[in-house]
Protein backbone atom coordinates (compact mmCIF):
# COMPACT_ATOMS: atom_id res chain seq x y z
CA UNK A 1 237.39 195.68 -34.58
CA UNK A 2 240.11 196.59 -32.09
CA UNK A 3 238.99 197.21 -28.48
CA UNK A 4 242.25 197.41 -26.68
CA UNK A 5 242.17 197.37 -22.58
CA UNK A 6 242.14 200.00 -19.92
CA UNK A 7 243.50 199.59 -16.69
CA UNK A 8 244.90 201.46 -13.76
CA UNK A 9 248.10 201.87 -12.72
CA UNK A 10 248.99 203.24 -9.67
CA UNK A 11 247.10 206.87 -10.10
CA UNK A 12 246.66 206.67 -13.83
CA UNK A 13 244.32 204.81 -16.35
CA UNK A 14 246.25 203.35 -19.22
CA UNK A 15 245.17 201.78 -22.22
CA UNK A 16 247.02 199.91 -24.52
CA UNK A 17 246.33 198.23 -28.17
CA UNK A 18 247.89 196.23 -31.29
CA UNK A 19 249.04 198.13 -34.45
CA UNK A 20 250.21 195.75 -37.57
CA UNK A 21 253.37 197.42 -38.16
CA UNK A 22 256.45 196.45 -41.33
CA UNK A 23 259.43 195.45 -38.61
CA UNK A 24 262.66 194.16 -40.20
CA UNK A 25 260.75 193.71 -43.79
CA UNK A 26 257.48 191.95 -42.15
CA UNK A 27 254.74 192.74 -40.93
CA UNK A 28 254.10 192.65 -36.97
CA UNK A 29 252.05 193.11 -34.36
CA UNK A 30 253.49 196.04 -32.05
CA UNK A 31 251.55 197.03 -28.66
CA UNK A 32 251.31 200.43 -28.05
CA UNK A 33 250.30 202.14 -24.63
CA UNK A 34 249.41 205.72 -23.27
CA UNK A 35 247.92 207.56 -20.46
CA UNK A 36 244.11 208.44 -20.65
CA UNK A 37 243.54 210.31 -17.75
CA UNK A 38 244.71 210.30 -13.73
CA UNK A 39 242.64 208.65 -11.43
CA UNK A 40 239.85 211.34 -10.18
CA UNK A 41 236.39 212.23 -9.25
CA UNK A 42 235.48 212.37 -12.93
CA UNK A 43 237.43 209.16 -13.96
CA UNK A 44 236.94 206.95 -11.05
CA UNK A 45 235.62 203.90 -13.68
CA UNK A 46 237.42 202.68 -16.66
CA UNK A 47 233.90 203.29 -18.24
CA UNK A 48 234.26 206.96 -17.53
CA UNK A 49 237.42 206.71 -19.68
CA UNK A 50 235.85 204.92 -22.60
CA UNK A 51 236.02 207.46 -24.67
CA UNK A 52 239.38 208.87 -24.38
CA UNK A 53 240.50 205.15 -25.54
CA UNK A 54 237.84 205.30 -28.67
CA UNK A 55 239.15 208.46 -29.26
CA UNK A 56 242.25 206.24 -30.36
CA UNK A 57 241.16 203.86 -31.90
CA UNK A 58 238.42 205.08 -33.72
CA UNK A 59 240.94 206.13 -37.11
CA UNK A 60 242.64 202.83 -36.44
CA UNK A 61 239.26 200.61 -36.89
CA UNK A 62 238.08 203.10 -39.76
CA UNK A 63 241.65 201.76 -41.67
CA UNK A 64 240.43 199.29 -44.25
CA UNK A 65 242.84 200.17 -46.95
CA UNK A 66 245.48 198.46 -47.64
CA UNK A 67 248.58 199.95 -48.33
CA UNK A 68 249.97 199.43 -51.91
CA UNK A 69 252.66 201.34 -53.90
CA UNK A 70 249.90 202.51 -56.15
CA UNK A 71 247.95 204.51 -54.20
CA UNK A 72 248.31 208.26 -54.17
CA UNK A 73 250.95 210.35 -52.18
CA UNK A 74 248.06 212.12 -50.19
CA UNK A 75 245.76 209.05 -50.60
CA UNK A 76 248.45 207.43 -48.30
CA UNK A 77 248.62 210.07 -45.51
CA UNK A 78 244.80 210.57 -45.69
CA UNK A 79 243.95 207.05 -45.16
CA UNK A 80 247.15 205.58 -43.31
CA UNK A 81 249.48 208.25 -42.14
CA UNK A 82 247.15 210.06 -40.42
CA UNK A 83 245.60 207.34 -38.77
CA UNK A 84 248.18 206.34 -37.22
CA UNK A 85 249.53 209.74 -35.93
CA UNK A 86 246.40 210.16 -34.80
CA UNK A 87 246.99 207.03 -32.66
CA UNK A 88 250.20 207.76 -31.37
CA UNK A 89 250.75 211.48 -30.58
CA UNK A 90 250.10 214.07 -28.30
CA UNK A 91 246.79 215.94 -29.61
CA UNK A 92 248.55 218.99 -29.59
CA UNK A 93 251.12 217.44 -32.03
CA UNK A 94 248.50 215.93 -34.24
CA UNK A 95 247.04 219.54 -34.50
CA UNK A 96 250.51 220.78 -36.07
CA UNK A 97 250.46 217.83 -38.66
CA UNK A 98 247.24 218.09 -39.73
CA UNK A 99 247.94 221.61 -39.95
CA UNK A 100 251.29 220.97 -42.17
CA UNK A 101 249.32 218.45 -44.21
CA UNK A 102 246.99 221.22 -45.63
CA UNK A 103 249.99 223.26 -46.70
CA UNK A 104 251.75 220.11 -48.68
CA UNK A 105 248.33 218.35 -50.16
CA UNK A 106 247.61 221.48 -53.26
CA UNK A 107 251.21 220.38 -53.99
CA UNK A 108 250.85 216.59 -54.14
CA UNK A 109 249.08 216.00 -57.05
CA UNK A 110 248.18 212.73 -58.29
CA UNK A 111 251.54 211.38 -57.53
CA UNK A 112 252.05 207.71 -57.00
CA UNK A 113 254.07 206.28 -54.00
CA UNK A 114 255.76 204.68 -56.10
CA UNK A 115 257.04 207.05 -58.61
CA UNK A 116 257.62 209.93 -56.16
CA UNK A 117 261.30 210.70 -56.29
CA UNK A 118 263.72 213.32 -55.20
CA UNK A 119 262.96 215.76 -58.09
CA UNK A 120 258.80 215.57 -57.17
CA UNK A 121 260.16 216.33 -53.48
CA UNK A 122 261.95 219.30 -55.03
CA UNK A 123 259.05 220.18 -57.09
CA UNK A 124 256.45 220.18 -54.10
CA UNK A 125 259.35 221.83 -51.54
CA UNK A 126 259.62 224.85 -54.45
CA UNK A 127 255.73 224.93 -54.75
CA UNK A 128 255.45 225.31 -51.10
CA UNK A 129 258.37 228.14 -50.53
CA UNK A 130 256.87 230.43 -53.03
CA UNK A 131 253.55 230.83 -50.91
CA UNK A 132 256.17 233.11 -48.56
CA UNK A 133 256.33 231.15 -45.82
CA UNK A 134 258.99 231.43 -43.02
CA UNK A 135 261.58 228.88 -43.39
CA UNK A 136 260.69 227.01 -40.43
CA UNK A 137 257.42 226.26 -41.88
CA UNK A 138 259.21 225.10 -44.82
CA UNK A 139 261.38 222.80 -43.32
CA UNK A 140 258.84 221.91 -40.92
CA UNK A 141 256.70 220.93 -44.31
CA UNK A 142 259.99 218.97 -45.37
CA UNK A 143 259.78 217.02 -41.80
CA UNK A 144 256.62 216.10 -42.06
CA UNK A 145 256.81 214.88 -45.75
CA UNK A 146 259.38 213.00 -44.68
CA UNK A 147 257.97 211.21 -42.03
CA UNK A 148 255.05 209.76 -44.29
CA UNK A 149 257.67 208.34 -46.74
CA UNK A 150 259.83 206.75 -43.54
CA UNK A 151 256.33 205.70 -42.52
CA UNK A 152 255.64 203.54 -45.39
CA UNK A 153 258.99 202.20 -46.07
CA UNK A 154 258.55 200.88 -42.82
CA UNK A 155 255.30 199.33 -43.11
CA UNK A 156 256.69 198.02 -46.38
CA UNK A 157 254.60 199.51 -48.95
CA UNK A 158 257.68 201.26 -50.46
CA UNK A 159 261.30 200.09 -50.88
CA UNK A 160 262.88 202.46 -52.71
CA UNK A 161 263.95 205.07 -49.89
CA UNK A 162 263.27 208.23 -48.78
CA UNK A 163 263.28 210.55 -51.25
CA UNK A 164 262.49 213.54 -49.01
CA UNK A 165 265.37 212.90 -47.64
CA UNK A 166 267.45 214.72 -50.24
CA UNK A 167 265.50 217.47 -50.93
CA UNK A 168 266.25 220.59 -50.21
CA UNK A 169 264.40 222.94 -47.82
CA UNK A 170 263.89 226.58 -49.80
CA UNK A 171 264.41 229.82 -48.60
CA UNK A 172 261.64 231.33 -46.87
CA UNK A 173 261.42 234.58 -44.95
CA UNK A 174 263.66 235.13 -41.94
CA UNK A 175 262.27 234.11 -38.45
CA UNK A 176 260.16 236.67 -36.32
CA UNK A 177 261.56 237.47 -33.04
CA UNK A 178 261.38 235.28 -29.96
CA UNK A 179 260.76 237.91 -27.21
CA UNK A 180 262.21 237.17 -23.88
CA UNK A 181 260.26 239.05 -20.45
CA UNK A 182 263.37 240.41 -18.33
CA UNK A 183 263.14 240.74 -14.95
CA UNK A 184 261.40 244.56 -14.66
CA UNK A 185 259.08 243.52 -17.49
CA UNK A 186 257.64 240.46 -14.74
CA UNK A 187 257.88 243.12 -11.56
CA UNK A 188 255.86 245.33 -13.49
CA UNK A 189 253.14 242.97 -14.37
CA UNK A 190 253.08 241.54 -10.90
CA UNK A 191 251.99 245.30 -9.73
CA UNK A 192 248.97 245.36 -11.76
CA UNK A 193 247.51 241.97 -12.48
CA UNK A 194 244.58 240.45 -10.44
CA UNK A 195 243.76 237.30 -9.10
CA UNK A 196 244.64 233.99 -10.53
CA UNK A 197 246.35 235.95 -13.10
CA UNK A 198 248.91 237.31 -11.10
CA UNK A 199 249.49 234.12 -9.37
CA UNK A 200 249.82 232.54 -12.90
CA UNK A 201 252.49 234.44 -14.26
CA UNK A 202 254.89 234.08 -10.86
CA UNK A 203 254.40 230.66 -11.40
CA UNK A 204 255.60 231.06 -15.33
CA UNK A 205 258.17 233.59 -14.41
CA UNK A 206 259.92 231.95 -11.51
CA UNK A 207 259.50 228.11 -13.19
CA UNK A 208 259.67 228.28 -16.71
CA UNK A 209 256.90 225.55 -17.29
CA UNK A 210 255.05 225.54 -20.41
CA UNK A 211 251.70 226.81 -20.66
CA UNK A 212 250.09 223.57 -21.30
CA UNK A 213 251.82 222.55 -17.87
CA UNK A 214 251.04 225.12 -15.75
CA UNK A 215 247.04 224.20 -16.90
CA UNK A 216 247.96 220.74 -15.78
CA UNK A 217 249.34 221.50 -11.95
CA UNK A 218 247.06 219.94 -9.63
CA UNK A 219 247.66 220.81 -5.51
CA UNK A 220 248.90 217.25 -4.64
CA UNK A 221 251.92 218.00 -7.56
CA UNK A 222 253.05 220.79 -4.80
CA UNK A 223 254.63 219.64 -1.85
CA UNK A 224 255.93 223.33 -0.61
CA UNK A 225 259.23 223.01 -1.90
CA UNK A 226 259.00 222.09 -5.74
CA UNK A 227 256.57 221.29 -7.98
CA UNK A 228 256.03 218.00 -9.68
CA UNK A 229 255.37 218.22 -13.50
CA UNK A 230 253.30 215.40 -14.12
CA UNK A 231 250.76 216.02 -17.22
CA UNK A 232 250.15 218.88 -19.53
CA UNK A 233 246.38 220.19 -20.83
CA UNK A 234 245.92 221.21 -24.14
CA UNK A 235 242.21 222.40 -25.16
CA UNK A 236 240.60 219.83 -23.35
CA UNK A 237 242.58 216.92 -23.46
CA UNK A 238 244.78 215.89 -20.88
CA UNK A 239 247.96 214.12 -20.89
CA UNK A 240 251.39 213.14 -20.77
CA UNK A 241 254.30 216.01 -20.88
CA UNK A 242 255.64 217.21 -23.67
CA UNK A 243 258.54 214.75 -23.63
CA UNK A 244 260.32 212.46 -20.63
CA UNK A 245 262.35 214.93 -19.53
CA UNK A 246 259.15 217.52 -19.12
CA UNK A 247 258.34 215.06 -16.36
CA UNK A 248 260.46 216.03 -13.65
CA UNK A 249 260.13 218.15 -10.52
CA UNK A 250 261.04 222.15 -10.41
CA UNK A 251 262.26 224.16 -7.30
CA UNK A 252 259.79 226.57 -5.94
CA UNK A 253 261.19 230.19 -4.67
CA UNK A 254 259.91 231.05 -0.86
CA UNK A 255 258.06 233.68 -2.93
CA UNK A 256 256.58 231.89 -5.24
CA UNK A 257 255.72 229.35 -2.10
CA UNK A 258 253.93 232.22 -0.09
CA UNK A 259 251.79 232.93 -3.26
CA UNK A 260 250.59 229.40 -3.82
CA UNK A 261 249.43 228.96 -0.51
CA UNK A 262 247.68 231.94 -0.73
CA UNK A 263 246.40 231.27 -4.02
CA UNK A 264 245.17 227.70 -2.45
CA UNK A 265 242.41 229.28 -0.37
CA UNK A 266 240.78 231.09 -3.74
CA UNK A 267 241.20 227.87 -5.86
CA UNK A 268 237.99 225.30 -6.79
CA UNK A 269 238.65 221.36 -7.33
CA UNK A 270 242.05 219.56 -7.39
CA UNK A 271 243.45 221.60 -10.53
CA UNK A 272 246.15 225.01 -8.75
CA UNK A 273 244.43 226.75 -11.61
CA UNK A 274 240.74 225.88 -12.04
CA UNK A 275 237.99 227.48 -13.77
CA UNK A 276 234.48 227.41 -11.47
CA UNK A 277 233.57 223.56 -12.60
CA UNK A 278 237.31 222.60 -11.37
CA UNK A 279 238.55 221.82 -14.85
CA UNK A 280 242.10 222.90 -15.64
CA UNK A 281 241.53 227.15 -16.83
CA UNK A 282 241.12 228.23 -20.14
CA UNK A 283 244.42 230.32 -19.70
CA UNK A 284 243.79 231.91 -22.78
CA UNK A 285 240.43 233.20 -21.87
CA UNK A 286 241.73 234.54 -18.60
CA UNK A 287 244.76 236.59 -20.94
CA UNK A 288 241.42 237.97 -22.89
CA UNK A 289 239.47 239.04 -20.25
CA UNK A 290 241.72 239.67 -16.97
CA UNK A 291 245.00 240.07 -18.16
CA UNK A 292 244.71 242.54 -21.38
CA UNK A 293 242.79 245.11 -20.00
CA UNK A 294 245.03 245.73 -16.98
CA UNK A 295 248.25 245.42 -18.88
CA UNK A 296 246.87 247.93 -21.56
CA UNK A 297 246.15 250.26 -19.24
CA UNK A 298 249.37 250.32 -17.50
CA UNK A 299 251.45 250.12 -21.04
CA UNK A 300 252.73 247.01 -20.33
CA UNK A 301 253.12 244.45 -23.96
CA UNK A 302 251.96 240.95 -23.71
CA UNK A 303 254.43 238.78 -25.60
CA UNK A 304 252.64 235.58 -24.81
CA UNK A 305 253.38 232.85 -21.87
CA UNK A 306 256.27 231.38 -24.01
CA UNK A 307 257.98 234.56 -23.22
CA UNK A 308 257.95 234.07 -19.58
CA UNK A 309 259.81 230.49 -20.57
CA UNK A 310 262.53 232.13 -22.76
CA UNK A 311 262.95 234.87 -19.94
CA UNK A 312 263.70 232.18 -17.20
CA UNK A 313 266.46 231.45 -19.48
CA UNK A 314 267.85 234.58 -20.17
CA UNK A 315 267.46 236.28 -16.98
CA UNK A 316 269.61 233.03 -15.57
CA UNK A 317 272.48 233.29 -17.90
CA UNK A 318 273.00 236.55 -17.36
CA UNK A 319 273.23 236.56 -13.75
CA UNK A 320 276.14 234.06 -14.47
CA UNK A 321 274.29 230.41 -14.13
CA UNK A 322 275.52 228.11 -16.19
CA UNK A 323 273.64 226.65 -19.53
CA UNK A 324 273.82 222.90 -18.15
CA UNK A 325 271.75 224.02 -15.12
CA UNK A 326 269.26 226.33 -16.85
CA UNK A 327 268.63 223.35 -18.98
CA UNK A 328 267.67 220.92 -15.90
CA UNK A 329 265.75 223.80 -14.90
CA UNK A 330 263.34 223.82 -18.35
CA UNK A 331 264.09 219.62 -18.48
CA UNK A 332 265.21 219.99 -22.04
CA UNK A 333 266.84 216.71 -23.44
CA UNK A 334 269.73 218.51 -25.00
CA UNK A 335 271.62 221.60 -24.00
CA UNK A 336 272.04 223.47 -27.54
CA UNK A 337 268.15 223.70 -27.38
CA UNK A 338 268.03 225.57 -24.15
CA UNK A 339 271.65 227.72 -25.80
CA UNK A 340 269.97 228.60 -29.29
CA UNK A 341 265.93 228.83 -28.83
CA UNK A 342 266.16 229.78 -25.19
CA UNK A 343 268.84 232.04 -23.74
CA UNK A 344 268.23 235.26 -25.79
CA UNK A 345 270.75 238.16 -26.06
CA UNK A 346 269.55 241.16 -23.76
CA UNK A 347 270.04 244.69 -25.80
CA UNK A 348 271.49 246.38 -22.59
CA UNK A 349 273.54 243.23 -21.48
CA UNK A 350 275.01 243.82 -25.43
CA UNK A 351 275.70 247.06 -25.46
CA UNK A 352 277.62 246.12 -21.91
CA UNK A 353 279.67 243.91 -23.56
CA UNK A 354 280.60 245.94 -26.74
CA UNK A 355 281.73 248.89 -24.22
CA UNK A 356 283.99 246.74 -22.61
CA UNK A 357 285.27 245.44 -26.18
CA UNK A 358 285.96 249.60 -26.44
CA UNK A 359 287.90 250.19 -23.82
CA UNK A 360 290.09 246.93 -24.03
CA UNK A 361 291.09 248.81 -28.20
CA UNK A 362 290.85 252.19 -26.42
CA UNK A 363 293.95 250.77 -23.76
């Protein structure tokens, strides 16, 4: 039974364990680490941190099967794959794949490891587009199939290749539309929206952090200038951001400045947005009960915090900043995700353009 071992480092508790992994065609031992929890009031001990760490290793220990060609297709992720993504992800990415693993299991059969080839790819790929999905849950269901076969080829248990790899991702209904707040859409929530709420969306609006993020700013990440993105919350769990770029700081508007420290004197416990115990808020909860009613009212849509993400983009670009800097902005890794998920074509800003394109034929 694995233990692994906690310790502190610098404000953090880490915790780090072995995971018998194929490398180079043998098997290995490969130490993995991640961050439990910052060093607080409620995790002063490593015992108070326990059980963040079993929380890890508790699918890893239950692993007693070993991994032969012969086993089933879902057999395999159920009793390996999982495991270990279980082990090794964000909880808020382990969410998604359990979630993708219930669309692909009807579709797996009793198929073998072994004997599960391009066409039975095909054949579960076909299966899956005809339930109507979007087609970025069917590719997303390609991904993830993917991933269990370059899983086991390399703990060794197959040696045949991927044969996900080749198959082709069907057609599935057109992606829904990625709403972007522009800049009178923000004003006119600001107008109506109480306490933290209000504070809340300034911070989304003039920042672009992700929701999970903004639930994860604690005071001592502000320093009056910027603000440090250090962790993300999702649920309950905290953790690392999103990626290594996510960790970075973000500049902080005088306005946006004024309303912190004003916000600071309303606040509970070390979290900028805490519910009455001084855990990270439920920022859902506070959308539900503070946010809805007053929007509603006032005929204002809610198109989700996301929104307020996309709009930092778009509301950038078209006042002429460059895509390079609105992508250190959001700390993407790579610019052509902040140019085609993020910067979103504004209607009037369109219609603009297309006059001009008129007059230049009309002359």
């Amino acid at each position: 039974m694995q233990k692994g071992r906690i310790y502190r480092k610098g404000s953090a508790w880490l915790f780090s364990w072995n995971v018998k992994e194929g490398r180079d065609g043998a098997a290995k031992w490969v130490r993995h680490t991640r961050k439990l929890a910052p060093v607080s009031d409620r995790y002063r001990t490593p015992a108070q941190v326990r059980h963040l760490a079993e929380e890890i290793l508790s699918p890893i220990n239950a692993q007693r099967v070993r991994t032969e060609p012969t086993q089933t297709v879902t057999q395999f992720i159920e009793l390996v794959y999982m495991p270990f993504v279980q082990a090794s992800l964000r909880p808020a990415t382990v969410n998604v794949y359990e979630h993708l693993f219930k669309l692909v299991k009807p579709h797996l059969g009793d198929a073998e490891l072994r004997e599960f080839d391009v066409p039975a790819a095909d054949r579960v790929l076909r299966a899956i587009g005809e339930r109507q999905f979007s087609h970025t849950t069917n590719r997303n269901c390609r991904n993830f199939l993917s991933g269990v076969f370059r899983y086991a080829l390399r703990l060794g248990t197959i040696r045949h290749g991927n044969p996900v790899r080749d198959a082709v991702v069907p057609k599935g209904k057109p992606k829904g539309p990625c709403p972007a707040y522009t800049i009178e859409q923000v004003q006119a929530m600001l107008h109506v929206l109480p306490e933290p709420a209000r504070t809340a969306v300034l911070v989304a609006a003039l920042t672009g952090l992700r929701h999970s993020e903004i639930r994860g700013l604690r005071w001592d990440d502000f320093d009056g200038k910027q603000l440090f993105v250090r962790r993300s919350v999702w649920r309950t769990h905290i953790g690392e951001t999103k990626t290594l770029n996510s960790a970075a700081p973000v500049p902080v508007l005088p306005v946006l400045a004024d309303a912190l420290k004003a916000h600071k004197s309303r606040s509970v416990g070390e979290y900028i947005f805490s519910g009455s115990t001084g855990k990270p808020l439920t920022l859902a909860n506070t959308v539900r009960r503070d946010m809805m009613p007053a929007l509603k009212k006032a005929g204002i849509a809610w198109l989700g915090w996301h929104a307020f993400r996309r709009g930092v983009a778009t509301n950038l670009y078209d006042l002429g900043v460059k895509p390079k800097v609105i992508q250190e902005i959001l700390r993407h890794s790579d610019v052509n995700t902040t140019l085609g998920l993020y910067i979103k074509t504004v209607s009037t800003a369109s219609t603009k353009a297309m006059r001009k394109l008129e007059k230049a034929f009309a002359d």
